[in-house]
PDB file of N, CA and C in Angstrom:
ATOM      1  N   UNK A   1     143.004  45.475  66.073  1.00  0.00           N
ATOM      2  CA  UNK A   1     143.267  46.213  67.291  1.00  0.00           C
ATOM      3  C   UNK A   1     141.942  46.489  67.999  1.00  0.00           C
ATOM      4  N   UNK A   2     141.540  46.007  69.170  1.00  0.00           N
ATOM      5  CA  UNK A   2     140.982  46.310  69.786  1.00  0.00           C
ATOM      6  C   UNK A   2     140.969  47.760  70.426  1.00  0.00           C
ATOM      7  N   UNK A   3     139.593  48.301  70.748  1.00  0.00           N
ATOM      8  CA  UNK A   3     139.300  49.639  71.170  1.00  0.00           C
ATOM      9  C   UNK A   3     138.963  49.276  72.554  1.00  0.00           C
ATOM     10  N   UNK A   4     139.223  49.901  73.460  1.00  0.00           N
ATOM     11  CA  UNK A   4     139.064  49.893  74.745  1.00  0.00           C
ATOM     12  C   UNK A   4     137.810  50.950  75.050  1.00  0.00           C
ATOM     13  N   UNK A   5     136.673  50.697  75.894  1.00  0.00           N
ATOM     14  CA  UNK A   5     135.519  51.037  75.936  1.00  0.00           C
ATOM     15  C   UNK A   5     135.808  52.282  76.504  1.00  0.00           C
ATOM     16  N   UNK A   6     134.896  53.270  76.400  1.00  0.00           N
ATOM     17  CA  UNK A   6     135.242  54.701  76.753  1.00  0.00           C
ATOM     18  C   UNK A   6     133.786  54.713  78.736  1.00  0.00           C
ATOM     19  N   UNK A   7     134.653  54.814  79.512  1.00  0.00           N
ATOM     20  CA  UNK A   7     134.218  54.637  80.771  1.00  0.00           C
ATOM     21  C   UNK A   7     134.699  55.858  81.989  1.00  0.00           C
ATOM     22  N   UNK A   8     133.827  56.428  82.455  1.00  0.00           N
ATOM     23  CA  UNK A   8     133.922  57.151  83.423  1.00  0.00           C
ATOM     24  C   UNK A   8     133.878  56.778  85.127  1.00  0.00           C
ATOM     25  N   UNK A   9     134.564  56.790  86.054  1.00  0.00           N
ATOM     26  CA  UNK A   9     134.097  56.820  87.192  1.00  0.00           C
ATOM     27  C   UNK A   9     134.616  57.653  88.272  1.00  0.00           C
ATOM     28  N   UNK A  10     133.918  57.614  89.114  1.00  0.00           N
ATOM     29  CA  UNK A  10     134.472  58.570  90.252  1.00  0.00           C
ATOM     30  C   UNK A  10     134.339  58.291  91.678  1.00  0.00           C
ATOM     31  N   UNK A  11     135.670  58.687  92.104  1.00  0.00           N
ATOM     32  CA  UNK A  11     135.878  58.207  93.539  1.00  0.00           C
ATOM     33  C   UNK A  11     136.452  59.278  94.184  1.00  0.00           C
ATOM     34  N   UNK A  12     135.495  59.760  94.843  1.00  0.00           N
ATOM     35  CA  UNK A  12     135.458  60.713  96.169  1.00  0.00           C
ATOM     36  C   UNK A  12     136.416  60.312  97.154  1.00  0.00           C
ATOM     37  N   UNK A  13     137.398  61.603  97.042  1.00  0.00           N
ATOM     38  CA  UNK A  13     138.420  61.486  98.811  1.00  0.00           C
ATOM     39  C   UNK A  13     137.746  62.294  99.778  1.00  0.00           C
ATOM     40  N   UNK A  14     137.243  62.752 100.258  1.00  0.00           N
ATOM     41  CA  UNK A  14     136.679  63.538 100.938  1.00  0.00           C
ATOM     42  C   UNK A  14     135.931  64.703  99.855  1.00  0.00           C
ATOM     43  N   UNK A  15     136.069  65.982 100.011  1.00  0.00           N
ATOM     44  CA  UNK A  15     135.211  66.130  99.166  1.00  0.00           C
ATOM     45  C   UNK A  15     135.993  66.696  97.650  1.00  0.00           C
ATOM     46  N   UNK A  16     137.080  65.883  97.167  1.00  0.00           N
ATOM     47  CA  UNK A  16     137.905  66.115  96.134  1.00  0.00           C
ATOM     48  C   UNK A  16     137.496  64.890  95.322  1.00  0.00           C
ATOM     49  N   UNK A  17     137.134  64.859  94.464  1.00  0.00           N
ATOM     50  CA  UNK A  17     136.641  63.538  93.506  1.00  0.00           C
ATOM     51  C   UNK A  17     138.258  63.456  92.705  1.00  0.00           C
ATOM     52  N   UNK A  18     138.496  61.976  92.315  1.00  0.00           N
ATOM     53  CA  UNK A  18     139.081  61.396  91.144  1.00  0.00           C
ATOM     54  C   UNK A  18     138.322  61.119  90.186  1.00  0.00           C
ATOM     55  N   UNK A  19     138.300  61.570  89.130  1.00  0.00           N
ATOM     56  CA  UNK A  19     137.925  61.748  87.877  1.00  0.00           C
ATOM     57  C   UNK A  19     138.654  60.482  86.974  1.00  0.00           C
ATOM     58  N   UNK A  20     138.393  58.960  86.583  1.00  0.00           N
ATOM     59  CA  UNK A  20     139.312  58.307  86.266  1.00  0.00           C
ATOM     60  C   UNK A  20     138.205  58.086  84.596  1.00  0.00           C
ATOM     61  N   UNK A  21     138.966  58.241  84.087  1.00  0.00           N
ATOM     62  CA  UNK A  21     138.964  58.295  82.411  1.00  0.00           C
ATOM     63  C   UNK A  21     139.115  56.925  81.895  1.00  0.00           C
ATOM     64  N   UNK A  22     138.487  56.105  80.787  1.00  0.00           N
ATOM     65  CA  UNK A  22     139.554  54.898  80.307  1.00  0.00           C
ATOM     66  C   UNK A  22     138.480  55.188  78.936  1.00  0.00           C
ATOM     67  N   UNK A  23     139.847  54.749  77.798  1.00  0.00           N
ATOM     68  CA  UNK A  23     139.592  54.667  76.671  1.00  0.00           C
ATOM     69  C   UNK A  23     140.034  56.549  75.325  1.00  0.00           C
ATOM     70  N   UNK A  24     139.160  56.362  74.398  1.00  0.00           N
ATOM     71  CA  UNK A  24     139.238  57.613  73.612  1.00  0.00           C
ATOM     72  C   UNK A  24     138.209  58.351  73.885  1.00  0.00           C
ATOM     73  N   UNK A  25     138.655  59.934  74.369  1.00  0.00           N
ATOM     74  CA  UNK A  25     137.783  60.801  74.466  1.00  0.00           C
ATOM     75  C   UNK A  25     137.990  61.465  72.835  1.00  0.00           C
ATOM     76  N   UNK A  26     136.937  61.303  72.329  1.00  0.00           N
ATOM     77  CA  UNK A  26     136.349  62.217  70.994  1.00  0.00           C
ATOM     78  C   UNK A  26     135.261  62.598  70.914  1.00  0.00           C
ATOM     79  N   UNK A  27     134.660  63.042  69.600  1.00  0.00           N
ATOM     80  CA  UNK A  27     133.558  63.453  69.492  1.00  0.00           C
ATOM     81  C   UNK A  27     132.784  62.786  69.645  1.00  0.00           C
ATOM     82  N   UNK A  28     132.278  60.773  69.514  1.00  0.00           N
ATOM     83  CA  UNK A  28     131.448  60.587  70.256  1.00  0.00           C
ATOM     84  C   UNK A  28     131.662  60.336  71.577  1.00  0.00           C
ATOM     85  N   UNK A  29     132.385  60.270  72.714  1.00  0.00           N
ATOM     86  CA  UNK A  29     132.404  60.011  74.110  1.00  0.00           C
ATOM     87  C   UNK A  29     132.701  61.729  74.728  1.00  0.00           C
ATOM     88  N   UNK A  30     132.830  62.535  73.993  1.00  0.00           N
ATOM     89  CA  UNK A  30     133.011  63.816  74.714  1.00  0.00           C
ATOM     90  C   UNK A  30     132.201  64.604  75.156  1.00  0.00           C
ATOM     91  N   UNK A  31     130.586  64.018  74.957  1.00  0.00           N
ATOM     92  CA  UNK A  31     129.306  64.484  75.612  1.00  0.00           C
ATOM     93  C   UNK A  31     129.319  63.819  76.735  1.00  0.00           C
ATOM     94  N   UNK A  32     129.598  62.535  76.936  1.00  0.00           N
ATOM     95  CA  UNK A  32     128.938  61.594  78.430  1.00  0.00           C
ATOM     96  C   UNK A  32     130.189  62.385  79.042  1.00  0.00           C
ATOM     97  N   UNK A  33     131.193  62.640  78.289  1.00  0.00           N
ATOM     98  CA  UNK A  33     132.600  62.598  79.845  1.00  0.00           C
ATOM     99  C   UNK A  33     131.996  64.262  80.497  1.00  0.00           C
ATOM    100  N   UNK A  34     131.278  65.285  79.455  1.00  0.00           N
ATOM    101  CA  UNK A  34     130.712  66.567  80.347  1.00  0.00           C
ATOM    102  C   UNK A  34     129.805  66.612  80.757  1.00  0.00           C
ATOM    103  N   UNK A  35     128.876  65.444  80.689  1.00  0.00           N
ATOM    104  CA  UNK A  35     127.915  65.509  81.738  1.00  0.00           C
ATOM    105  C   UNK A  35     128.458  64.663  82.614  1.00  0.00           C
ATOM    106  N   UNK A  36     129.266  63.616  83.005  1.00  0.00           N
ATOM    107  CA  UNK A  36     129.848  63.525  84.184  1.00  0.00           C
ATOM    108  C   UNK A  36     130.719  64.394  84.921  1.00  0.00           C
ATOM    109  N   UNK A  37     131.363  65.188  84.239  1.00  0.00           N
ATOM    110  CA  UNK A  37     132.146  66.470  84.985  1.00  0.00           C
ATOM    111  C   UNK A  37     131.026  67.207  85.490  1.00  0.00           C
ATOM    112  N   UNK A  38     129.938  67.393  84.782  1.00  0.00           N
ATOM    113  CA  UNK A  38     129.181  68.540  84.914  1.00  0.00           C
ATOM    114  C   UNK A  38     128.239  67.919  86.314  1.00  0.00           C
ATOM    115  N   UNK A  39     127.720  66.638  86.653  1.00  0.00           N
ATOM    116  CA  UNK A  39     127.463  65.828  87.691  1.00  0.00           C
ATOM    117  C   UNK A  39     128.152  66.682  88.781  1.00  0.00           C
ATOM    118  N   UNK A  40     129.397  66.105  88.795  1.00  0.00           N
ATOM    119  CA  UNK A  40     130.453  66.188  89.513  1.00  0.00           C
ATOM    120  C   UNK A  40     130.586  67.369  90.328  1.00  0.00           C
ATOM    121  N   UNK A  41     130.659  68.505  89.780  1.00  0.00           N
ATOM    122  CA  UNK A  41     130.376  69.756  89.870  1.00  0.00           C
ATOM    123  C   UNK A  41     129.345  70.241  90.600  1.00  0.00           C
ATOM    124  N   UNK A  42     127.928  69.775  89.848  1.00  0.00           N
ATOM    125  CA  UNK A  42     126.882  70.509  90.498  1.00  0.00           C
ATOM    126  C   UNK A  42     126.347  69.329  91.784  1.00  0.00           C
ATOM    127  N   UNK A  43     127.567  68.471  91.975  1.00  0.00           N
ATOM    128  CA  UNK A  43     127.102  68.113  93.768  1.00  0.00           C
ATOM    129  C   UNK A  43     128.364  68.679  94.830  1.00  0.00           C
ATOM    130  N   UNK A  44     128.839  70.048  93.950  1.00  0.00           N
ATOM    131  CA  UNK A  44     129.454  71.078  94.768  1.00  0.00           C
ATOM    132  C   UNK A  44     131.713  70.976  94.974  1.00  0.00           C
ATOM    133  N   UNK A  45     131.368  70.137  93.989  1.00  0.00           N
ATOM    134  CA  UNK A  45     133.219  69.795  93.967  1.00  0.00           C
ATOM    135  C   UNK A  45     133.734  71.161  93.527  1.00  0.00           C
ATOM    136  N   UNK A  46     134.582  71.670  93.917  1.00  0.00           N
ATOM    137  CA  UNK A  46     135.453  73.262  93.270  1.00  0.00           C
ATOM    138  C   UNK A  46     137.044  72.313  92.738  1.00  0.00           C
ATOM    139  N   UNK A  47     137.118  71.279  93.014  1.00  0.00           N
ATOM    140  CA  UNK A  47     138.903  71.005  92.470  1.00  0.00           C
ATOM    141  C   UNK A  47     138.293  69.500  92.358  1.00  0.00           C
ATOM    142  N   UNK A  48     138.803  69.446  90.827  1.00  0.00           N
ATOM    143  CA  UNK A  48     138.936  68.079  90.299  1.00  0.00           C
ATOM    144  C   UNK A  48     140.163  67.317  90.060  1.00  0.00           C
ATOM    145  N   UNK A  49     140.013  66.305  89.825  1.00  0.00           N
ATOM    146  CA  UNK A  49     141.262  65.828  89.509  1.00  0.00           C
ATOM    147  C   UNK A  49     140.969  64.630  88.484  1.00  0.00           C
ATOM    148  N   UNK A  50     141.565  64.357  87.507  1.00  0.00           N
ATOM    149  CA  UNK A  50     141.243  64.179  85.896  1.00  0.00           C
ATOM    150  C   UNK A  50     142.813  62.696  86.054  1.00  0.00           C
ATOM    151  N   UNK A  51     142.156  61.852  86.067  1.00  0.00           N
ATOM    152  CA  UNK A  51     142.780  60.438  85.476  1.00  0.00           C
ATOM    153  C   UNK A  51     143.059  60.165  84.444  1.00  0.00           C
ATOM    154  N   UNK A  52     143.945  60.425  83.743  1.00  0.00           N
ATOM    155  CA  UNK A  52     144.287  60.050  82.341  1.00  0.00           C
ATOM    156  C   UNK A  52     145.158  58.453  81.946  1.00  0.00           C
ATOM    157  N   UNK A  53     145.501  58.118  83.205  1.00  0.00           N
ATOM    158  CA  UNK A  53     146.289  56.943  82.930  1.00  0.00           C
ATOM    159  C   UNK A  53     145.656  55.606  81.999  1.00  0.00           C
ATOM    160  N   UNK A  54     144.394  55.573  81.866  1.00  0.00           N
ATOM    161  CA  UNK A  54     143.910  55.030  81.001  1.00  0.00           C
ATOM    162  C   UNK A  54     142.911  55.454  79.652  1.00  0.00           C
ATOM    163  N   UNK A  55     143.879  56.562  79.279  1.00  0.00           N
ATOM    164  CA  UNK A  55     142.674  57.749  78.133  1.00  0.00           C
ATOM    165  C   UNK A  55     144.059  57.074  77.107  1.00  0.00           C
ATOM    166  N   UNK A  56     143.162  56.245  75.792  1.00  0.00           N
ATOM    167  CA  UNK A  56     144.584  55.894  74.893  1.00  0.00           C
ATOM    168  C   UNK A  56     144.145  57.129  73.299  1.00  0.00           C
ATOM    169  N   UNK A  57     143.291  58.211  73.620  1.00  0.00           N
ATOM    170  CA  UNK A  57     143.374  59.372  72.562  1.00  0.00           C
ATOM    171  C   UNK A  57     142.595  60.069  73.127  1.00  0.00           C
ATOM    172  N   UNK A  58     142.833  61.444  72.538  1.00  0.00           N
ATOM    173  CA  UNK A  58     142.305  62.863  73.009  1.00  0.00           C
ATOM    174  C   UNK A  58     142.156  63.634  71.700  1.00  0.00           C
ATOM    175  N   UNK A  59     140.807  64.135  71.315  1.00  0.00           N
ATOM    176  CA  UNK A  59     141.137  65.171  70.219  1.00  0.00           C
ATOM    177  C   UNK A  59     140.149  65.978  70.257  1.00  0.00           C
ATOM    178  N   UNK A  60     139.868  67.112  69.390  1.00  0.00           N
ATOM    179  CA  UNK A  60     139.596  68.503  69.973  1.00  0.00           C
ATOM    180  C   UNK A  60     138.384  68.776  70.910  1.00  0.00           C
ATOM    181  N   UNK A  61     137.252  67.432  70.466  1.00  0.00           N
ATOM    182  CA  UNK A  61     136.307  67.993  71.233  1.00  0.00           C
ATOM    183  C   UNK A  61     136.497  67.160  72.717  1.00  0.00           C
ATOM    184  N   UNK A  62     137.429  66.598  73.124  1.00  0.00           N
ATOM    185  CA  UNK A  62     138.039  66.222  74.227  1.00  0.00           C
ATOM    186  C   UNK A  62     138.458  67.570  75.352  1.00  0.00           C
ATOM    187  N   UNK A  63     139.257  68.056  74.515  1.00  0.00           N
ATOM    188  CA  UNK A  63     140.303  69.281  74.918  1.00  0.00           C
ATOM    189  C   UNK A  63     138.962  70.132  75.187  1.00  0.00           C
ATOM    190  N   UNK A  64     137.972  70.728  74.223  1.00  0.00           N
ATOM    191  CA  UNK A  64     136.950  71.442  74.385  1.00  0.00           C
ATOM    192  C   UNK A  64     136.336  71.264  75.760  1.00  0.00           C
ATOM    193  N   UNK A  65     135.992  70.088  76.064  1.00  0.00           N
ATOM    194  CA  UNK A  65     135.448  69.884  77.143  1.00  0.00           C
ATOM    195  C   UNK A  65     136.043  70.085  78.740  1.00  0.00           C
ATOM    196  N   UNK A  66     137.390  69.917  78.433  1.00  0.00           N
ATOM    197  CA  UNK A  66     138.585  69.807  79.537  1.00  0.00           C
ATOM    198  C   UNK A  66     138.197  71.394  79.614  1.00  0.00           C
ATOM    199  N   UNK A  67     138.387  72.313  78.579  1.00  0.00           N
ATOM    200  CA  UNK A  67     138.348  73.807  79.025  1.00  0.00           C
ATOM    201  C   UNK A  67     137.329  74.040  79.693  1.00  0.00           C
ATOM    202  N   UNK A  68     136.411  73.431  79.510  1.00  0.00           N
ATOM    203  CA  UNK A  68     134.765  74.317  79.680  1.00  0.00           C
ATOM    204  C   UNK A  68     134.909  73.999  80.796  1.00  0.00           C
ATOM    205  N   UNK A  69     134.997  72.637  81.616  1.00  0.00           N
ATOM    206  CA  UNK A  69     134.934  72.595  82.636  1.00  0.00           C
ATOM    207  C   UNK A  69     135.956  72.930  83.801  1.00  0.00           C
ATOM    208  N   UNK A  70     137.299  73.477  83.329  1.00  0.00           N
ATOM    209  CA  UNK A  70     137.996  73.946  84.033  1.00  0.00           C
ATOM    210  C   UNK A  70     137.590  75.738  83.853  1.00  0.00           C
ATOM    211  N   UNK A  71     136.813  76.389  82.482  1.00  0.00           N
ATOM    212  CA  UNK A  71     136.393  77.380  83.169  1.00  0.00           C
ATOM    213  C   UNK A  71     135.032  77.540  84.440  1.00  0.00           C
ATOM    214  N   UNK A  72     134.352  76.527  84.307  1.00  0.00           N
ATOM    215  CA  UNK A  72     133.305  76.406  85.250  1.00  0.00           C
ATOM    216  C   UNK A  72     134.128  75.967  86.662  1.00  0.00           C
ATOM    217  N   UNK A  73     134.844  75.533  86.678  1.00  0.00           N
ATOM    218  CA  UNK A  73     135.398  74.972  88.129  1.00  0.00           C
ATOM    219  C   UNK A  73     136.296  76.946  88.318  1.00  0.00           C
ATOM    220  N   UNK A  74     137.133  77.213  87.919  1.00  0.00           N
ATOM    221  CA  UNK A  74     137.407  78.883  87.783  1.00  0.00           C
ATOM    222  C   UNK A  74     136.432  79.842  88.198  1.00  0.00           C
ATOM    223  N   UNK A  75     135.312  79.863  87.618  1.00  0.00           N
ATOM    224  CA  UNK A  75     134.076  80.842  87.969  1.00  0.00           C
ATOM    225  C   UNK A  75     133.943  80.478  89.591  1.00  0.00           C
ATOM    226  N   UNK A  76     133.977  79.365  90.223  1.00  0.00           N
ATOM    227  CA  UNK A  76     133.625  79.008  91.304  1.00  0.00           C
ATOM    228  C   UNK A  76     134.785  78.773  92.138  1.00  0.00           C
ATOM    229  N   UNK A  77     135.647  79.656  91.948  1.00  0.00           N
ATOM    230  CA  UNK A  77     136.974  79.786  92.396  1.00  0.00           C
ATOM    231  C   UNK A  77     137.889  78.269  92.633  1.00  0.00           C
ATOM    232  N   UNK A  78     137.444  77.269  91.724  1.00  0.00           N
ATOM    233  CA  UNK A  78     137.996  75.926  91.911  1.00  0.00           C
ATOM    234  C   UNK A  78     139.044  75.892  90.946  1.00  0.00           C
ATOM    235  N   UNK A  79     139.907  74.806  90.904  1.00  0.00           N
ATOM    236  CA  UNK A  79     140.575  74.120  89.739  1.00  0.00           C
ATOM    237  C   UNK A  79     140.375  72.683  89.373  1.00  0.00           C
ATOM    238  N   UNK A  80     141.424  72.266  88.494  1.00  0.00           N
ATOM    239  CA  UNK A  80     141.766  71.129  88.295  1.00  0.00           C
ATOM    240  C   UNK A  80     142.780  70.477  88.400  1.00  0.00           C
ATOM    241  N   UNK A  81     143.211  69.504  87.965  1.00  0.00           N
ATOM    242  CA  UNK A  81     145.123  68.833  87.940  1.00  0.00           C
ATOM    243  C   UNK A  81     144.604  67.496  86.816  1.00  0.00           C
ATOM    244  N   UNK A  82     145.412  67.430  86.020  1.00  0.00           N
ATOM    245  CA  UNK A  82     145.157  66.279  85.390  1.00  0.00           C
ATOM    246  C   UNK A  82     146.929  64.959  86.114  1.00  0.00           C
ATOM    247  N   UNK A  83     146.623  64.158  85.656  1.00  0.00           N
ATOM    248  CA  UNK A  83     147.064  63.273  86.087  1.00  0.00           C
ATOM    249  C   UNK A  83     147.585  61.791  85.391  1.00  0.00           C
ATOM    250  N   UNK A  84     148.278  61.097  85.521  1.00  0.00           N
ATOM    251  CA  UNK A  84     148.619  59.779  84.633  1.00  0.00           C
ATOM    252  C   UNK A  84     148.590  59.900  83.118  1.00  0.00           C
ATOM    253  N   UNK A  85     148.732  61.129  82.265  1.00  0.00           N
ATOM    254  CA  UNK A  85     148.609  61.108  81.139  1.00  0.00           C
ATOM    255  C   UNK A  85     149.684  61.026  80.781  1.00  0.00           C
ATOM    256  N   UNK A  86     149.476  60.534  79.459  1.00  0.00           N
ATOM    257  CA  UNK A  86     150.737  60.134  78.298  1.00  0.00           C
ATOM    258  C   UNK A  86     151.398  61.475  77.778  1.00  0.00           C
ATOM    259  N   UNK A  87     152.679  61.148  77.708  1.00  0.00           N
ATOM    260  CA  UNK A  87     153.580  62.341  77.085  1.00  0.00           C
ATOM    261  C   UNK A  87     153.028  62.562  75.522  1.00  0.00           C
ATOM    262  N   UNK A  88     151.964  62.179  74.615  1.00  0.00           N
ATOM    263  CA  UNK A  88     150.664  62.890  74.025  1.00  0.00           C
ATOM    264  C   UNK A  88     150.271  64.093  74.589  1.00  0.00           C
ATOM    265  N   UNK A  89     149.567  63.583  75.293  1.00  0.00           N
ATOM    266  CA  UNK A  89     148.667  64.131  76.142  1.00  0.00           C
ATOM    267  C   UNK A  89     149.204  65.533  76.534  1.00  0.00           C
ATOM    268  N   UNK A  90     149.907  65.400  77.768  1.00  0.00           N
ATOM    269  CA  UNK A  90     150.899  66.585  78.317  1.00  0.00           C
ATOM    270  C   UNK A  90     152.124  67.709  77.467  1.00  0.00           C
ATOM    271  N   UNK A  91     152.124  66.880  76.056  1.00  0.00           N
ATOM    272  CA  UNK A  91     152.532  67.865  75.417  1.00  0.00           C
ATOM    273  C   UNK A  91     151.686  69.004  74.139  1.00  0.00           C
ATOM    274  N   UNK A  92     150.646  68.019  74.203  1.00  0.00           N
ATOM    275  CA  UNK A  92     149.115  69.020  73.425  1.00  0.00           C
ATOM    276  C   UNK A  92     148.788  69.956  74.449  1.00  0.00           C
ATOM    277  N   UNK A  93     148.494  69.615  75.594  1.00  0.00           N
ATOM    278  CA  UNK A  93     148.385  70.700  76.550  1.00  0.00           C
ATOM    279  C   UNK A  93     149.289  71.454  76.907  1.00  0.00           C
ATOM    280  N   UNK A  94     150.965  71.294  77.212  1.00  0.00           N
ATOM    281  CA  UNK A  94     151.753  71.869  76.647  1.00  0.00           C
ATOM    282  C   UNK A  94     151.567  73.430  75.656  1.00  0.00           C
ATOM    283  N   UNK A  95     151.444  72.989  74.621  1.00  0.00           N
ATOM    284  CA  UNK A  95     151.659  73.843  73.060  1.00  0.00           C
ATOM    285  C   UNK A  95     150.278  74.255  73.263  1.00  0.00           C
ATOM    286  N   UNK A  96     149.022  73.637  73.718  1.00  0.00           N
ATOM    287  CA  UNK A  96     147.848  74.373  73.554  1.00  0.00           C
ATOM    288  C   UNK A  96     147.969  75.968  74.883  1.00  0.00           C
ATOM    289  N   UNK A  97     148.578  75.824  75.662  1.00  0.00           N
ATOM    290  CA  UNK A  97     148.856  76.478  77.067  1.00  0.00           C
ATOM    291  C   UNK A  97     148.028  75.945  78.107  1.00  0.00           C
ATOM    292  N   UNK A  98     147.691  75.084  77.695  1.00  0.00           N
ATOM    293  CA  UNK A  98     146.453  74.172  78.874  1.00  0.00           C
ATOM    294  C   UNK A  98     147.133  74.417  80.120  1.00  0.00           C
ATOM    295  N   UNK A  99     148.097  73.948  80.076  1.00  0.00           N
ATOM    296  CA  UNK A  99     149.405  73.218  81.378  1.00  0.00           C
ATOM    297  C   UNK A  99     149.705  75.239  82.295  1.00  0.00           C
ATOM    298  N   UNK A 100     149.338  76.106  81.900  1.00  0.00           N
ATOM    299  CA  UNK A 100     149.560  77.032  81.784  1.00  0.00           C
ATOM    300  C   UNK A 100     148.524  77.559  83.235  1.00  0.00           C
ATOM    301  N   UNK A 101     147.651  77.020  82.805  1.00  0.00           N
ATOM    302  CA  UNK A 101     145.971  76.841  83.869  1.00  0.00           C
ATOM    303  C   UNK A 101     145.459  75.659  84.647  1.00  0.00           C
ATOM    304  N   UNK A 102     145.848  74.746  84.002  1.00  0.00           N
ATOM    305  CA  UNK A 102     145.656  73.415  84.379  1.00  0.00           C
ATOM    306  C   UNK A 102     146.752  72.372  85.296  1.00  0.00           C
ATOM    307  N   UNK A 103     146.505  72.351  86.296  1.00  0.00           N
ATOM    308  CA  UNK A 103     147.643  72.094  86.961  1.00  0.00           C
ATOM    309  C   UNK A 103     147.933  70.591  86.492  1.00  0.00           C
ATOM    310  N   UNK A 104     149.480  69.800  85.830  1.00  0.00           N
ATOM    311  CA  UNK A 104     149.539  68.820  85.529  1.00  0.00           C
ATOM    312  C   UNK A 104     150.722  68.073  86.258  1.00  0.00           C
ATOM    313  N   UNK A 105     150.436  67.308  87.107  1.00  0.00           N
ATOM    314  CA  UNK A 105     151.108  65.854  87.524  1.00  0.00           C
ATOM    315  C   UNK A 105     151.994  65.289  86.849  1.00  0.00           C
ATOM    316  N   UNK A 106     153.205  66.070  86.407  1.00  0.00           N
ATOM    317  CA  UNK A 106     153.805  65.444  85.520  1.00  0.00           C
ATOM    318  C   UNK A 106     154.785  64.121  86.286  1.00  0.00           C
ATOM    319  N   UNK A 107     154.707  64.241  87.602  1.00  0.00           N
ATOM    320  CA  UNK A 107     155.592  63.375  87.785  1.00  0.00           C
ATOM    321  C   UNK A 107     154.929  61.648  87.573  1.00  0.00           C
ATOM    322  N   UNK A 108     153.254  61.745  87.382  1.00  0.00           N
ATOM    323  CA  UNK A 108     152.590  60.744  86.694  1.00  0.00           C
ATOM    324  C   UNK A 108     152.327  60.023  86.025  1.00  0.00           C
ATOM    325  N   UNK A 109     152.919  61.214  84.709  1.00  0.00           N
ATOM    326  CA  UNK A 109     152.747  61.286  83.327  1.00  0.00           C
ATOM    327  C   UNK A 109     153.776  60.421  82.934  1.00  0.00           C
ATOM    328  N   UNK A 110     153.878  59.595  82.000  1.00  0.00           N
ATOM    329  CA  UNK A 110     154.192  58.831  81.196  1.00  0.00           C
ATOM    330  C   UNK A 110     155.720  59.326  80.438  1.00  0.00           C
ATOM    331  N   UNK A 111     156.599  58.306  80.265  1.00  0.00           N
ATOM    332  CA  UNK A 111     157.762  59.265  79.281  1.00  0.00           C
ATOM    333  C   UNK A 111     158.098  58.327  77.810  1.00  0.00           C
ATOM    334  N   UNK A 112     156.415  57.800  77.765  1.00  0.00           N
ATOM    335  CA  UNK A 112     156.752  57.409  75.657  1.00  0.00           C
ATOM    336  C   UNK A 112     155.430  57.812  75.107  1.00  0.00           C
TER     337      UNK A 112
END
């Protein structure tokens, strides 16, 4: 089984970035994906928006990072929305209460 490379990019709508994800966010890719949020941020974005349609795992220090930077986008009266994620995905955030704070796209989201 091939692993699909863990890749960040971002594409600015005006001044709302897409946040597009591909591959496994873990403990080793969960440093580059917060210093690209953290990029992102300090060239003044308050609402992100988080691409999951190509994230094929998520685990804690993934989720860790998703918080931090949705409390830093919060402090600065911003949010987030995640987007294209797998019914995984949306139901860890779910049960974690992510979905609670985190605004999620479910009509995006995946149903296997």
């Amino acid at each position: 089984m091939e692993v699909t490379p863990f890749e960040v990019s971002v594409n600015w709508e005006g001044e709302e970035p897409i946040i597009h994800i591909r591959g496994e966010i873990d403990f080793a890719t969960a440093p580059a994906l917060n210093k690209s949020l953290s990029e992102v941020i300090d060239r003044g974005a308050r609402h992100l928006t988080l691409d999951f349609q190509q994230v094929s795992f998520l685990d804690s220090e993934g989720l860790k990072v998703i918080l931090q930077t949705y409390r830093h986008l919060r402090a600065r009266e911003g949010s987030m929305t995640v987007k294209g994620c797998s019914q995984f995905v949306a139901r860890t955030f779910e049960i974690l209460g992510f979905d609670k704070y985190i605004d999620m796209d479910h009509d995006s989201c995946k149903n296997s």
